[in-house]
C-alpha atoms as a PDB file:
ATOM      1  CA  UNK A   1       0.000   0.000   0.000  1.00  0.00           C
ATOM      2  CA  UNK A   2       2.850   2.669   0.754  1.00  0.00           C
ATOM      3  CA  UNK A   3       4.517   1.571  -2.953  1.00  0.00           C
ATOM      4  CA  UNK A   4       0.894   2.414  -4.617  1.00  0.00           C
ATOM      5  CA  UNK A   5       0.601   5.942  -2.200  1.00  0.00           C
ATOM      6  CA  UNK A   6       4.208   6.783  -3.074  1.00  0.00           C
ATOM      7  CA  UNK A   7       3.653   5.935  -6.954  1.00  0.00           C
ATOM      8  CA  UNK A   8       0.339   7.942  -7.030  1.00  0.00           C
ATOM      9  CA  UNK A   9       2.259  11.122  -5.010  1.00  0.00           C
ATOM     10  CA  UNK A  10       5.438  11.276  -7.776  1.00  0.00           C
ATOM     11  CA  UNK A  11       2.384  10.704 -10.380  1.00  0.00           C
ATOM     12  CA  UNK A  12       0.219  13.875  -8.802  1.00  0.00           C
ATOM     13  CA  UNK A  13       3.683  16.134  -8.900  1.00  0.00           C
ATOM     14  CA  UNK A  14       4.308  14.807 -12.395  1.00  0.00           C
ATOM     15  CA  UNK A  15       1.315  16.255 -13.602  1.00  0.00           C
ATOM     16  CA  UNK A  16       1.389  19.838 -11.892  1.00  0.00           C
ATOM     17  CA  UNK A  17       4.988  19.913 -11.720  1.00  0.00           C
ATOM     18  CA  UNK A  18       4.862  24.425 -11.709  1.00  0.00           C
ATOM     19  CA  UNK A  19       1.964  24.280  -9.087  1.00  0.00           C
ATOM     20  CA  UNK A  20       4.577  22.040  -6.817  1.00  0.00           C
ATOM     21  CA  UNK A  21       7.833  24.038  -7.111  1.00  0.00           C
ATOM     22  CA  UNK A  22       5.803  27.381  -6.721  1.00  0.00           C
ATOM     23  CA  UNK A  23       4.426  25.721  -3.419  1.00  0.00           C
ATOM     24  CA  UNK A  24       7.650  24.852  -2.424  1.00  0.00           C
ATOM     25  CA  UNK A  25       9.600  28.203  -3.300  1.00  0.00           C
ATOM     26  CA  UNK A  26       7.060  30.294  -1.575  1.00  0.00           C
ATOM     27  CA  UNK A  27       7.368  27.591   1.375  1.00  0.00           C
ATOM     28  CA  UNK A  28      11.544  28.315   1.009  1.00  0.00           C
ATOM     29  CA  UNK A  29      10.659  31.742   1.072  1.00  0.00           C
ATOM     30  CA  UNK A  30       8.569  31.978   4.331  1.00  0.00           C
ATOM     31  CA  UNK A  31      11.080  30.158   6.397  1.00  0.00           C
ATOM     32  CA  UNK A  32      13.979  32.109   5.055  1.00  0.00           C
ATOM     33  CA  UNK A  33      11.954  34.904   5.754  1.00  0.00           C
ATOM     34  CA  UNK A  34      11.164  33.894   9.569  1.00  0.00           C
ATOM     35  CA  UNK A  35      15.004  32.391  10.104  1.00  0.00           C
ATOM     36  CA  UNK A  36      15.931  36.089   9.185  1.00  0.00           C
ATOM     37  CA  UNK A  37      13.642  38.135  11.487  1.00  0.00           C
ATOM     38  CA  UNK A  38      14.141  35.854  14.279  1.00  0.00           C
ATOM     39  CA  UNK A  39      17.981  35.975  14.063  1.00  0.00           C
ATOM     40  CA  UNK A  40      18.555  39.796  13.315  1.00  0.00           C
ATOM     41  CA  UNK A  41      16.229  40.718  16.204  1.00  0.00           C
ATOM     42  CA  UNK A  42      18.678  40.262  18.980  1.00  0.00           C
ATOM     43  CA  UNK A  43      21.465  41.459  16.666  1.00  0.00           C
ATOM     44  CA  UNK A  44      19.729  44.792  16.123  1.00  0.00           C
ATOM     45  CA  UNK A  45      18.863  45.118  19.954  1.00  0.00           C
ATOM     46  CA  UNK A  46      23.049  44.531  20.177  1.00  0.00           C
ATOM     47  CA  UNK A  47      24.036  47.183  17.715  1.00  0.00           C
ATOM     48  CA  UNK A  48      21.602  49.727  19.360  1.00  0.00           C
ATOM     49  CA  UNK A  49      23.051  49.437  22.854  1.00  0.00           C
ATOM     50  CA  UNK A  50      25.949  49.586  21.196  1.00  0.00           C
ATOM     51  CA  UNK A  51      25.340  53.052  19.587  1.00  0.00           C
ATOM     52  CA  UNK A  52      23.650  54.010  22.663  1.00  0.00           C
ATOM     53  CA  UNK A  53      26.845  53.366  24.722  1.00  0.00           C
ATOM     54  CA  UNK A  54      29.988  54.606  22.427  1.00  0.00           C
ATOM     55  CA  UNK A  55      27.593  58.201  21.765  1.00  0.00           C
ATOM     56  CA  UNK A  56      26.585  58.538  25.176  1.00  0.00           C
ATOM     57  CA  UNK A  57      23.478  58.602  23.338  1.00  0.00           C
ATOM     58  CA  UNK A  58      19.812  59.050  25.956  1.00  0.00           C
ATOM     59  CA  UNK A  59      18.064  56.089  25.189  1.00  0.00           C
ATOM     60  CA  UNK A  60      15.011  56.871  27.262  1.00  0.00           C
ATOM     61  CA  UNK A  61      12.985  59.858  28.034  1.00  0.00           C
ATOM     62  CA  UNK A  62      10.276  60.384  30.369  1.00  0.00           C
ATOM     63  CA  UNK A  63       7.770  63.318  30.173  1.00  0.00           C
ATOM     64  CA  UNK A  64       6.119  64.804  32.708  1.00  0.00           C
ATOM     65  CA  UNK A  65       3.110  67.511  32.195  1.00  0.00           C
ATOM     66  CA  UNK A  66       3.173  67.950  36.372  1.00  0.00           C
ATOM     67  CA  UNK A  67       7.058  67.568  36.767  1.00  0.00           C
ATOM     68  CA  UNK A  68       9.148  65.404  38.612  1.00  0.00           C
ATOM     69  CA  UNK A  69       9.886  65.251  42.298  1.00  0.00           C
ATOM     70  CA  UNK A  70      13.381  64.137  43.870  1.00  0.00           C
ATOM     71  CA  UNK A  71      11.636  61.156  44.964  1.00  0.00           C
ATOM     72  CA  UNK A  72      10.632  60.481  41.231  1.00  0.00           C
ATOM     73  CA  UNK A  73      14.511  61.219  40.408  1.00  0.00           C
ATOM     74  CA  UNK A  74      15.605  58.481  42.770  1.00  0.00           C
ATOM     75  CA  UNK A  75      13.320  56.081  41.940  1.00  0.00           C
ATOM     76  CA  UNK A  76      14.284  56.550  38.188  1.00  0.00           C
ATOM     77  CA  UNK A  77      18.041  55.959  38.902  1.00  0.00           C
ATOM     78  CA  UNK A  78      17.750  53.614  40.962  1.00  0.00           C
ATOM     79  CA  UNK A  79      16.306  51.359  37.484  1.00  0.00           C
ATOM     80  CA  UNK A  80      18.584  48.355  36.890  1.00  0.00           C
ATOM     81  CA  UNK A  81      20.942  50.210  33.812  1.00  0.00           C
ATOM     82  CA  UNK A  82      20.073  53.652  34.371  1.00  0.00           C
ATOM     83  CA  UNK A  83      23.368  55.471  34.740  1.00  0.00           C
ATOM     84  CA  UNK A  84      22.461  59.136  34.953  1.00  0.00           C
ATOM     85  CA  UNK A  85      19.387  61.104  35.119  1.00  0.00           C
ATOM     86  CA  UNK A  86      18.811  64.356  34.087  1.00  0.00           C
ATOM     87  CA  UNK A  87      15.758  67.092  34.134  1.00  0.00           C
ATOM     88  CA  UNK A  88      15.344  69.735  32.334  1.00  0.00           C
ATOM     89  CA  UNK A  89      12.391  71.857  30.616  1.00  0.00           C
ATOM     90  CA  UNK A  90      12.467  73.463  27.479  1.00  0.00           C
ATOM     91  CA  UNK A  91      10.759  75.992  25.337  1.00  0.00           C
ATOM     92  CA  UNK A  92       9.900  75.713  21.941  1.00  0.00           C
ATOM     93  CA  UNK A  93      10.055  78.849  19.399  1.00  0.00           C
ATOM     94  CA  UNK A  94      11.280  81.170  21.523  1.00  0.00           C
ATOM     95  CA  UNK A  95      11.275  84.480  19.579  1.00  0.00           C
ATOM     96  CA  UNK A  96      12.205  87.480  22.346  1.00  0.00           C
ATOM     97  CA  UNK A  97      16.110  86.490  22.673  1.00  0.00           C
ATOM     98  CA  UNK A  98      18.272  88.899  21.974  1.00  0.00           C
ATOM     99  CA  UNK A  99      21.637  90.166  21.730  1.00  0.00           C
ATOM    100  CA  UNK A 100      21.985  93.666  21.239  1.00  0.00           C
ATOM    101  CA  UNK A 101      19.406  94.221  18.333  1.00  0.00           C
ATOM    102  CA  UNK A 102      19.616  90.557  16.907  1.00  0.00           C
ATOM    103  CA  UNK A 103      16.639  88.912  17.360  1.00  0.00           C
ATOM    104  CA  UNK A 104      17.258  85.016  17.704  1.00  0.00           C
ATOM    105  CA  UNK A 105      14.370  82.293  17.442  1.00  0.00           C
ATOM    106  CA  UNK A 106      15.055  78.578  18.462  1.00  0.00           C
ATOM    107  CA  UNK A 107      14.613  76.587  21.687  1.00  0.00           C
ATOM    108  CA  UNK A 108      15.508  77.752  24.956  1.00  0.00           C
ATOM    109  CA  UNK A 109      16.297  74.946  27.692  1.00  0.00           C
ATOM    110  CA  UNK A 110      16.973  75.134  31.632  1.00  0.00           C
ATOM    111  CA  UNK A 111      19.130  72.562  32.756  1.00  0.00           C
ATOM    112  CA  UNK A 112      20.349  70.423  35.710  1.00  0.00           C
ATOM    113  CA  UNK A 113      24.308  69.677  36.341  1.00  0.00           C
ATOM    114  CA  UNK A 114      23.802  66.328  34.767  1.00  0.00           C
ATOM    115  CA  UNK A 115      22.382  67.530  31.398  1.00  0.00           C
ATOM    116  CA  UNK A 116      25.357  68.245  29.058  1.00  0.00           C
ATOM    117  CA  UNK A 117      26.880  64.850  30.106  1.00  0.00           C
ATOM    118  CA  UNK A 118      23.567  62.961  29.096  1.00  0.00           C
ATOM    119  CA  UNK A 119      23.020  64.240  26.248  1.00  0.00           C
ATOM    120  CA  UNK A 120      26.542  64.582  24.849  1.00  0.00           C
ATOM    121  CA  UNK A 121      27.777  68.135  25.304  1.00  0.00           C
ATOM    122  CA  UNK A 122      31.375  69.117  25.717  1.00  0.00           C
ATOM    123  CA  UNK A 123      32.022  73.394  26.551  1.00  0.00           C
ATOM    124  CA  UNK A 124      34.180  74.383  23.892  1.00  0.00           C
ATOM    125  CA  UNK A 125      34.956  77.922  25.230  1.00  0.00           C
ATOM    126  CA  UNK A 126      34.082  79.452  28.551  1.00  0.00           C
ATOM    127  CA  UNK A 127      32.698  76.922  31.687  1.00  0.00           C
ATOM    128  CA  UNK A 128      29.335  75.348  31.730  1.00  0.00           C
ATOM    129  CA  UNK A 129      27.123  76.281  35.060  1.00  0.00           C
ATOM    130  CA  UNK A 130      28.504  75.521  38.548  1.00  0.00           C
ATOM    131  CA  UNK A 131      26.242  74.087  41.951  1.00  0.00           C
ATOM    132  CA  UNK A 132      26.384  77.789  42.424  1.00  0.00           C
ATOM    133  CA  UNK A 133      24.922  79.236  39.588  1.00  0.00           C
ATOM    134  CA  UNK A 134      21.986  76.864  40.306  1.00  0.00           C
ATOM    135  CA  UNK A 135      21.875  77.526  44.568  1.00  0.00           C
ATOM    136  CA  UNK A 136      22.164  81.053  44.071  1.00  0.00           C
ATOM    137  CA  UNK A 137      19.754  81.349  40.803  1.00  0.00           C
ATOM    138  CA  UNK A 138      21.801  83.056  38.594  1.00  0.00           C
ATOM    139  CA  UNK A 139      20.563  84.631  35.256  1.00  0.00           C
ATOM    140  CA  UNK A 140      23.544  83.027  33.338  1.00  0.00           C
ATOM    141  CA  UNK A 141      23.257  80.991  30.027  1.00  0.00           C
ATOM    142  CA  UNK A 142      24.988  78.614  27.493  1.00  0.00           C
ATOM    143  CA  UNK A 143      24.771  78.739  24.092  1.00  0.00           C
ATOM    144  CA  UNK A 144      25.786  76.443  21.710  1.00  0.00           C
ATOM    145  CA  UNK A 145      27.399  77.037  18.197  1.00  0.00           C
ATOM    146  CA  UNK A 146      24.084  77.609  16.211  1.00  0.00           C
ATOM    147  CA  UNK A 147      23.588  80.793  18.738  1.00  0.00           C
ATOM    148  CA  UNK A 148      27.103  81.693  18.124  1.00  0.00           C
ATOM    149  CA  UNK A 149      26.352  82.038  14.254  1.00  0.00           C
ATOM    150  CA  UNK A 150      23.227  83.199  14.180  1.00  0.00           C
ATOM    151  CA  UNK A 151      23.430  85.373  17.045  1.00  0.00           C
ATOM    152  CA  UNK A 152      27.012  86.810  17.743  1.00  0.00           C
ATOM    153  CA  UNK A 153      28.070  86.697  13.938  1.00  0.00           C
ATOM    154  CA  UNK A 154      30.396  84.092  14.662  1.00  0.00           C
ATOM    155  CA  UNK A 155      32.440  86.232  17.553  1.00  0.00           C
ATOM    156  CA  UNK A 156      33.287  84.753  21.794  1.00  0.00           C
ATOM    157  CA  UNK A 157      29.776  85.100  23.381  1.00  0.00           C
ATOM    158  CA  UNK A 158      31.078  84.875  27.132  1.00  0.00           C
ATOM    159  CA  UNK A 159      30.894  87.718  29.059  1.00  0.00           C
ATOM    160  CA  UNK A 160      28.113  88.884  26.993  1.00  0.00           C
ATOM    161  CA  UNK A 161      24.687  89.738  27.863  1.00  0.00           C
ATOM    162  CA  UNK A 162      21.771  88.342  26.234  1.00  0.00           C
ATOM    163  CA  UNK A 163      18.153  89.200  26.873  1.00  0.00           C
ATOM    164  CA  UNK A 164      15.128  86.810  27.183  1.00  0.00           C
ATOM    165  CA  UNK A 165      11.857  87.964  27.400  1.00  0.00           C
ATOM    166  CA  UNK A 166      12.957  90.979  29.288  1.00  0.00           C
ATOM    167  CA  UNK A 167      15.611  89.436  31.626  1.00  0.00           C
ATOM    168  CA  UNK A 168      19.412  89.989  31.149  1.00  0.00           C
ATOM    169  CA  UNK A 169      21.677  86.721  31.324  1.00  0.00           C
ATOM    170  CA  UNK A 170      25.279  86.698  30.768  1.00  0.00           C
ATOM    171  CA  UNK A 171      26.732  83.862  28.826  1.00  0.00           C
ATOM    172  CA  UNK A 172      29.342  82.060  30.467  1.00  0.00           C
ATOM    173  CA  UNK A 173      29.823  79.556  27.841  1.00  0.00           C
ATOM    174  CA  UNK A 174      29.622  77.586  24.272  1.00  0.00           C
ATOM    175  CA  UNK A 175      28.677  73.949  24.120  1.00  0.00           C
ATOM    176  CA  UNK A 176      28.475  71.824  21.274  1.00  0.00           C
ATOM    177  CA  UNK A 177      27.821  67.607  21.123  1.00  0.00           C
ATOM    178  CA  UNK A 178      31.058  66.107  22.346  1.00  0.00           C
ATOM    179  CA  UNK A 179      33.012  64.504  18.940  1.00  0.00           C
ATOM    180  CA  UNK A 180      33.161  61.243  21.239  1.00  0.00           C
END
């Protein structure tokens, strides 16, 4: 009985030998397809932690429309991985910046200590903000090298006032993403 099933199979594939290598090239084609996606999966998890790590890339962010407490800080770095934490808020479009009579519009951020190191930044001329600039709330700013084109023609910003909305800061330095 197998001989007459076996003759009656190679007799069937004889017949419709296109229908049976289509079937089996889009059956070749599925599993190469699956053996792919299930293999490059854990490779593309490696070379994103990878990236993340050698840029010192943020590979998390966590918004808040009521803000964060210090308890909420703690509880974020104390997550299994989490190296640094870092708050800051930021406004979009700002368009009463000035220096002198140069309007500038972009995004204007206020930062913790542990910001520029999160996020990649490296001061290229001047000194970022100290623990007193923050205790002591002082009206002093960065800028990085967009604002030095676009706003002091190119020219040392620090020492420089700048005015936002009506309130006088004086750059103390120039950041830019760290080449690292």
């Amino acid at each position: 009985m197998h001989r007459a099933t076996g003759r009656d199979t190679l007799r069937t594939i004889r017949r419709s030998l296109s229908r049976y290598l289509s079937i089996a090239l889009i059956i070749a084609i599925g599993v190469a397809f699956f053996a792919g996606l299930t293999s490059t999966g854990s490779d593309m998890r490696l070379t994103a932690d990878k990236y993340y790590a050698d840029t010192n890339t943020q590979d998390m962010q966590i918004l808040s429309t009521l803000g964060f407490t210090d308890t909420d800080v703690d509880l974020i770095g104390a997550i299994d991985g989490v190296e640094q934490v870092s708050l800051y808020t930021s406004r979009n479009y700002v368009d009463q910046l000035y220096y002198q009579n140069v309007q500038f519009n972009g995004e204007v951020y206020g930062i913790d200590p542990h910001y520029l190191s999160v996020y990649g930044y490296q001061v290229k001329s001047g000194r970022g903000f100290v623990q007193s600039d923050y205790r002591n709330f002082r009206k002093v700013a960065l800028v990085d090298t967009t604002a030095v084109k676009n706003l002091f023609g190119g020219e040392n910003p620090v020492g420089e006032a700048i005015e936002l909305q009506g309130d006088v800061f004086t750059v103390v330095g120039v950041v830019a993403l760290s080449d690292t």
